[in-house]
PDB file of N, CA and C in Angstrom:
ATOM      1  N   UNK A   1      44.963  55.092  53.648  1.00  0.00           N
ATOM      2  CA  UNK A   1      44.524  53.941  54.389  1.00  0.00           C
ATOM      3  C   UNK A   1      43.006  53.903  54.339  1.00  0.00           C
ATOM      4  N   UNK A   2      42.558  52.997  53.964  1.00  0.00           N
ATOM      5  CA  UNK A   2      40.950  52.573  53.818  1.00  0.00           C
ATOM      6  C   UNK A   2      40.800  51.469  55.007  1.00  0.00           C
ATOM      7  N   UNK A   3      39.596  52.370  56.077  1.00  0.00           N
ATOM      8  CA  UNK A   3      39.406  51.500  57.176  1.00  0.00           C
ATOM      9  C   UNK A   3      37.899  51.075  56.723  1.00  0.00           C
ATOM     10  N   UNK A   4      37.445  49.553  56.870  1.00  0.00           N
ATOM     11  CA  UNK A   4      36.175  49.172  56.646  1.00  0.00           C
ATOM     12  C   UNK A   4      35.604  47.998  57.614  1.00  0.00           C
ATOM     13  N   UNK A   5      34.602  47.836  57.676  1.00  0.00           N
ATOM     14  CA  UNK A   5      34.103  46.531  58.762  1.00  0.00           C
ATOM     15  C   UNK A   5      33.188  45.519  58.024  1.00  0.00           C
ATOM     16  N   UNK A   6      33.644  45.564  56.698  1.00  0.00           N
ATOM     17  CA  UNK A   6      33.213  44.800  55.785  1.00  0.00           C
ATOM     18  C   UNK A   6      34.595  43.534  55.344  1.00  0.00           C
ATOM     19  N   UNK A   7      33.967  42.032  55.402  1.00  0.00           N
ATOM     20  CA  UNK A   7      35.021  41.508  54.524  1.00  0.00           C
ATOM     21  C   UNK A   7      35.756  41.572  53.575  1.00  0.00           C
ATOM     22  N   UNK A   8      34.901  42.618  52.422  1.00  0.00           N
ATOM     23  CA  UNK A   8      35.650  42.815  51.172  1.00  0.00           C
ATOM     24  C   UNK A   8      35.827  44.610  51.011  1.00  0.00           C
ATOM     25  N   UNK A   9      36.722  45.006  50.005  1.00  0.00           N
ATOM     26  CA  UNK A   9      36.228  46.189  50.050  1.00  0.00           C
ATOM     27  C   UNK A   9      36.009  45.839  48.370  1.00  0.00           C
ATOM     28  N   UNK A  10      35.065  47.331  48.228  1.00  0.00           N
ATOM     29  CA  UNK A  10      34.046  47.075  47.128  1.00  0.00           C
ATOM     30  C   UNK A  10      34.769  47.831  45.888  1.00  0.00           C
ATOM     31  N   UNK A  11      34.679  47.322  44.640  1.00  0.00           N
ATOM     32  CA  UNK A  11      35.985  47.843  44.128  1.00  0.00           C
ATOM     33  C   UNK A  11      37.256  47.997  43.744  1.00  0.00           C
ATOM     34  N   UNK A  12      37.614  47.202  44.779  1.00  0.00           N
ATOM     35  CA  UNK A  12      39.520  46.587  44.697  1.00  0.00           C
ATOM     36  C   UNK A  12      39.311  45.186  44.698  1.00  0.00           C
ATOM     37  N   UNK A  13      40.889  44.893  44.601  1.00  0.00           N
ATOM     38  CA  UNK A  13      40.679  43.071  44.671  1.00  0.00           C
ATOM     39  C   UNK A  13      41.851  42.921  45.756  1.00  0.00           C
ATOM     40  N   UNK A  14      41.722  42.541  46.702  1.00  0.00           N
ATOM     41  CA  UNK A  14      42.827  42.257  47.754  1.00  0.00           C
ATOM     42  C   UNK A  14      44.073  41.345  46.977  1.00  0.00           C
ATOM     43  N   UNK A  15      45.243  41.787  46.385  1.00  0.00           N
ATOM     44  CA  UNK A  15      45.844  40.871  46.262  1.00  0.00           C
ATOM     45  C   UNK A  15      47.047  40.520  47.750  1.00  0.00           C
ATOM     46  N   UNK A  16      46.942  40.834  48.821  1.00  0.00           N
ATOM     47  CA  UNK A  16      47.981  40.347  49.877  1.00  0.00           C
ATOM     48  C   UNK A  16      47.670  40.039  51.197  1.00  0.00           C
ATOM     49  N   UNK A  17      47.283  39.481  51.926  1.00  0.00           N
ATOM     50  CA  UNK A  17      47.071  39.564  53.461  1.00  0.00           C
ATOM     51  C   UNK A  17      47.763  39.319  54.150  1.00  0.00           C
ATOM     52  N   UNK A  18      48.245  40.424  54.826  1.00  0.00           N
ATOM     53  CA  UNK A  18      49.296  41.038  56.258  1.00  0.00           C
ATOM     54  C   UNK A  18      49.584  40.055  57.271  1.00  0.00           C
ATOM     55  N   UNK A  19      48.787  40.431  58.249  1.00  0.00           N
ATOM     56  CA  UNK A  19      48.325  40.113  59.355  1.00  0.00           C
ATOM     57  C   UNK A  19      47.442  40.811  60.236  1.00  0.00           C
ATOM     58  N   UNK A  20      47.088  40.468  61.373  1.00  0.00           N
ATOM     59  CA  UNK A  20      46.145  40.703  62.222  1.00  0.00           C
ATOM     60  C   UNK A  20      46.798  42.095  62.558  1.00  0.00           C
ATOM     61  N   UNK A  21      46.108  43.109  62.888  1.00  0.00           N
ATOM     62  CA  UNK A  21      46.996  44.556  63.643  1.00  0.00           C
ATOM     63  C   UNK A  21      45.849  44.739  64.640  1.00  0.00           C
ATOM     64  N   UNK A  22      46.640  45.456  65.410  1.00  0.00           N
ATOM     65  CA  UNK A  22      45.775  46.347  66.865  1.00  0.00           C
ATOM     66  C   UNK A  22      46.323  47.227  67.189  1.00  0.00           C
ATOM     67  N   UNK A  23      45.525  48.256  67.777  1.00  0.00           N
ATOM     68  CA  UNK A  23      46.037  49.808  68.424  1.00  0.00           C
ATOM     69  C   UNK A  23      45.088  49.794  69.689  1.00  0.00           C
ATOM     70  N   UNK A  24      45.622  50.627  70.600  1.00  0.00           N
ATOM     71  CA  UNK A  24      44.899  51.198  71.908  1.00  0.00           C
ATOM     72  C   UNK A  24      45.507  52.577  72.054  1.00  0.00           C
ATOM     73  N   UNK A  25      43.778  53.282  72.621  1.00  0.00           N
ATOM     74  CA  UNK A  25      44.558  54.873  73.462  1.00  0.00           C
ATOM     75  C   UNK A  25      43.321  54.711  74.383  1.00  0.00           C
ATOM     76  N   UNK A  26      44.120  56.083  74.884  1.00  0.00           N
ATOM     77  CA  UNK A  26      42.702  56.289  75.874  1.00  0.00           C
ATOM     78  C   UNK A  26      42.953  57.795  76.227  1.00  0.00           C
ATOM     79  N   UNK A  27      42.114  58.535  75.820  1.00  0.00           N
ATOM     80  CA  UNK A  27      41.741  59.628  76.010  1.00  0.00           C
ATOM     81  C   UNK A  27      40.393  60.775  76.922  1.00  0.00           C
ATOM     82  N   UNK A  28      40.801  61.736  76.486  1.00  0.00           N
ATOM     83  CA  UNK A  28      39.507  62.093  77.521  1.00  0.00           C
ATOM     84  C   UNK A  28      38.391  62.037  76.736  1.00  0.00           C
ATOM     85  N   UNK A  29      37.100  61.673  77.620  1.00  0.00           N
ATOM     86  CA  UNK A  29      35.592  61.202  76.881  1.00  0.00           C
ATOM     87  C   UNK A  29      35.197  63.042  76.132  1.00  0.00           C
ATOM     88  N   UNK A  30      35.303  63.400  77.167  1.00  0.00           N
ATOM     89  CA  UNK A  30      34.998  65.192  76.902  1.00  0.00           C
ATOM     90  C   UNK A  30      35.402  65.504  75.064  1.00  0.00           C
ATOM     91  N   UNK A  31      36.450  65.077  74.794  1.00  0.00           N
ATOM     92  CA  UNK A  31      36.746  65.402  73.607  1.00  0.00           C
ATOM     93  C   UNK A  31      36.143  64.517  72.706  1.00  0.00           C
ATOM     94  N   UNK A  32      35.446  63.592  72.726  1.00  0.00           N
ATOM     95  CA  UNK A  32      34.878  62.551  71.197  1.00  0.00           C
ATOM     96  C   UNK A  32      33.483  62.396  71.670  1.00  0.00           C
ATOM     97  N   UNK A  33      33.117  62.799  70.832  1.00  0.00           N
ATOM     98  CA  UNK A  33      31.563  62.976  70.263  1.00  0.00           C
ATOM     99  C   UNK A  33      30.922  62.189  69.315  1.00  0.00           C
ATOM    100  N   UNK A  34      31.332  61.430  68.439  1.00  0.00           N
ATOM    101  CA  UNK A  34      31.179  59.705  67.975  1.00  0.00           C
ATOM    102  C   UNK A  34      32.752  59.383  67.207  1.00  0.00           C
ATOM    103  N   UNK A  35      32.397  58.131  67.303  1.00  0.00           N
ATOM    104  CA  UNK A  35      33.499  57.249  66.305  1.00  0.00           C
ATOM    105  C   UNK A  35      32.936  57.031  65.683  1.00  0.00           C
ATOM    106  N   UNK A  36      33.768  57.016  64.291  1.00  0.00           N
ATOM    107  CA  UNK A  36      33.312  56.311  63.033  1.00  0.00           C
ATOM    108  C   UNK A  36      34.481  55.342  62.429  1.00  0.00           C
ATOM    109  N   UNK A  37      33.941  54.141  62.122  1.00  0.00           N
ATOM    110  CA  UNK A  37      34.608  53.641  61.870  1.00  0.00           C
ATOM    111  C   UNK A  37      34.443  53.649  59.846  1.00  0.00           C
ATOM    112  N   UNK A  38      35.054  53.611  58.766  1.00  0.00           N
ATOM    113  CA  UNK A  38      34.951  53.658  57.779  1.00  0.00           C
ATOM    114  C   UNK A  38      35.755  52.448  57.265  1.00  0.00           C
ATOM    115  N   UNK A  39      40.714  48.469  56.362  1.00  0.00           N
ATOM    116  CA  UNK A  39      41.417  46.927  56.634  1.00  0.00           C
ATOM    117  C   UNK A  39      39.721  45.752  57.102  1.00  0.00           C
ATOM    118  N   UNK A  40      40.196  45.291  56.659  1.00  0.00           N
ATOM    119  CA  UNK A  40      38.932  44.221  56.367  1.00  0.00           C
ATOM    120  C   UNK A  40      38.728  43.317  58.081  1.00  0.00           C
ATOM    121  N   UNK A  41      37.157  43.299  58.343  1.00  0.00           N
ATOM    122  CA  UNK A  41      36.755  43.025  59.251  1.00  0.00           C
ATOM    123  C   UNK A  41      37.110  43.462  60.676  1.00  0.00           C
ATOM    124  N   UNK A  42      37.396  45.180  60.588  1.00  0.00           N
ATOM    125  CA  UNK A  42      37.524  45.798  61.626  1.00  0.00           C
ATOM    126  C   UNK A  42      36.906  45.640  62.852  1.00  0.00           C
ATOM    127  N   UNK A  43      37.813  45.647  63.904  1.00  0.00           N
ATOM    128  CA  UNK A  43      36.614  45.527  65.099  1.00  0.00           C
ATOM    129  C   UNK A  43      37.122  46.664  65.729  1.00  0.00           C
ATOM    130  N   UNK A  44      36.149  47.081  66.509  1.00  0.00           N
ATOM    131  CA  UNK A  44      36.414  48.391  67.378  1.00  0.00           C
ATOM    132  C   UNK A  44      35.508  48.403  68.972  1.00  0.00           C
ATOM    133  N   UNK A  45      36.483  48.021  69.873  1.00  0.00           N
ATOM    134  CA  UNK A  45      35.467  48.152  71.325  1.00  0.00           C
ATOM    135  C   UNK A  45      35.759  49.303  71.707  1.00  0.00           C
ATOM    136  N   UNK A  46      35.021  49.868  73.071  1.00  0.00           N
ATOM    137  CA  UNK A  46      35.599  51.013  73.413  1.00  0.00           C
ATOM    138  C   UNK A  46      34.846  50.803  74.915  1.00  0.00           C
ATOM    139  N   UNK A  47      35.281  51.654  75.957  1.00  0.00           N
ATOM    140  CA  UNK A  47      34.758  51.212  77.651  1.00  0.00           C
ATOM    141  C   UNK A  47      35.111  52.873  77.972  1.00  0.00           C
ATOM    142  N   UNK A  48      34.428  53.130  78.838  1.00  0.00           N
ATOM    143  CA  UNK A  48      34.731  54.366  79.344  1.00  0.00           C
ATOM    144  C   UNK A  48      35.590  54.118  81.034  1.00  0.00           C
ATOM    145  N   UNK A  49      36.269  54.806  81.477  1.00  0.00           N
ATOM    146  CA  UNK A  49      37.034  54.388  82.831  1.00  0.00           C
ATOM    147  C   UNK A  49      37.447  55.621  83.217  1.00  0.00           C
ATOM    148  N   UNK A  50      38.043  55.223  84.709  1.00  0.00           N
ATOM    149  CA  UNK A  50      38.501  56.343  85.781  1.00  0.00           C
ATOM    150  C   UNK A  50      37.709  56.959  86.253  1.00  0.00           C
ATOM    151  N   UNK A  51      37.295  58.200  86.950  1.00  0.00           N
ATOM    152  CA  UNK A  51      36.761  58.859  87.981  1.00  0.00           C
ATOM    153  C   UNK A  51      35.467  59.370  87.129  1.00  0.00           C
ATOM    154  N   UNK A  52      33.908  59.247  87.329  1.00  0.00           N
ATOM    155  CA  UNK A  52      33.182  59.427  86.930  1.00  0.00           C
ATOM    156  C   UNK A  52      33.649  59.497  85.554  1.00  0.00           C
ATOM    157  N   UNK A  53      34.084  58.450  84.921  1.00  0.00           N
ATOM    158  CA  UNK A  53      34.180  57.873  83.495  1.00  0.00           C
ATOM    159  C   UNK A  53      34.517  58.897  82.986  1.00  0.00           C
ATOM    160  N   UNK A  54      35.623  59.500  83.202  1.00  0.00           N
ATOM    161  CA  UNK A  54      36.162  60.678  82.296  1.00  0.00           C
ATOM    162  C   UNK A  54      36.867  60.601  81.135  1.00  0.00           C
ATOM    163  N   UNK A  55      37.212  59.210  81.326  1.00  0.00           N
ATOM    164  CA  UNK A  55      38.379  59.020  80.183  1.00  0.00           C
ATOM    165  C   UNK A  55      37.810  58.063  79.212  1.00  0.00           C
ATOM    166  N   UNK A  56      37.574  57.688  78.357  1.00  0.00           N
ATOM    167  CA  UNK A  56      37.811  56.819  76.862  1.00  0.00           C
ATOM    168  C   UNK A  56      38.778  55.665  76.668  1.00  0.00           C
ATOM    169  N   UNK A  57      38.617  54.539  76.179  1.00  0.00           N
ATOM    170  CA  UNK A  57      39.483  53.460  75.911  1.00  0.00           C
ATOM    171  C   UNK A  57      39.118  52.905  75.005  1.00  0.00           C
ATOM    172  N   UNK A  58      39.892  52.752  73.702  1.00  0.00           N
ATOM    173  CA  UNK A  58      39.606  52.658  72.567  1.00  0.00           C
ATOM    174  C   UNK A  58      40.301  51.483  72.148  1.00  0.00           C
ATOM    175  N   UNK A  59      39.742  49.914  71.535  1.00  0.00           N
ATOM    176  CA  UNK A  59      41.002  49.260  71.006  1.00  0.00           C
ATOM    177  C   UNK A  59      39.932  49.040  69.836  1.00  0.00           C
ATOM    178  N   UNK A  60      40.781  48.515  68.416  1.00  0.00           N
ATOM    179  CA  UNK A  60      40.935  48.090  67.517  1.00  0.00           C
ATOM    180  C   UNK A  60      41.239  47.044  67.412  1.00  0.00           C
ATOM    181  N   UNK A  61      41.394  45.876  66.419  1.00  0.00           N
ATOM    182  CA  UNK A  61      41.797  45.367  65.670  1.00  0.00           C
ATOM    183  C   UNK A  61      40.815  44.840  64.375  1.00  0.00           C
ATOM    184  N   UNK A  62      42.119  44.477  63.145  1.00  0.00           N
ATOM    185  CA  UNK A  62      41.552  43.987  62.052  1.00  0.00           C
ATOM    186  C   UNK A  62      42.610  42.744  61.122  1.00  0.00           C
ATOM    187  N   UNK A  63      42.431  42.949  60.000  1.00  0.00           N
ATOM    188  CA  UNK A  63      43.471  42.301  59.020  1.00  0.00           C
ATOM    189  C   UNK A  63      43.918  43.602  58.487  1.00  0.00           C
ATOM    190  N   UNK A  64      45.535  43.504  58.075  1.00  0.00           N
ATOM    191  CA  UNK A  64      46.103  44.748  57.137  1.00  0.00           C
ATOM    192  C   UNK A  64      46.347  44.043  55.846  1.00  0.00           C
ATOM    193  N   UNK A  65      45.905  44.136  54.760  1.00  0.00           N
ATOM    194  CA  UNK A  65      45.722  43.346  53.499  1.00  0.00           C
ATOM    195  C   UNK A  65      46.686  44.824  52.916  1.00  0.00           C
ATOM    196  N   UNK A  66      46.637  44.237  51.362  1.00  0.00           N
ATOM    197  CA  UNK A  66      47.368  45.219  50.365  1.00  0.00           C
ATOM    198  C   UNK A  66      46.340  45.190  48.999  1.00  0.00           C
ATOM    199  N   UNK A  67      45.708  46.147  48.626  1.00  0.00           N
ATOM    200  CA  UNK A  67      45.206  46.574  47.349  1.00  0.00           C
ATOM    201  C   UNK A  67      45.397  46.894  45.929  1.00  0.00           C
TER     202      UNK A  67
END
């Protein structure tokens, strides 16, 4: 799986587009130390929550194309 936040990826030629996808978690902040993000026009928010912001909330979405 090739994640990117670019319209195209560089190199391939998209021949299919999916649809829209999304994921959520939420984990503890203590454990992630950055995101990186590396499906075309990824978005990625993230909010910290709960008791002196202990926890992480992570959503996604993008397009899932085929290469």
């Amino acid at each position: 799986m090739i994640l990117i936040t670019t319209p195209r990826i560089e190199g391939y030629k998209i021949r299919e587009y999916k649809d829209v996808v999304t994921g959520e978690t939420i984990i503890g902040a203590n454990f992630v130390k950055d995101l990186f993000a590396g499906i075309v026009g990824i978005d990625i928010d993230d909010e910290t929550i709960g008791e002196s912001n202990s926890m992480l909330m992570v959503a996604t979405s993008g397009t899932a194309v085929v290469i």
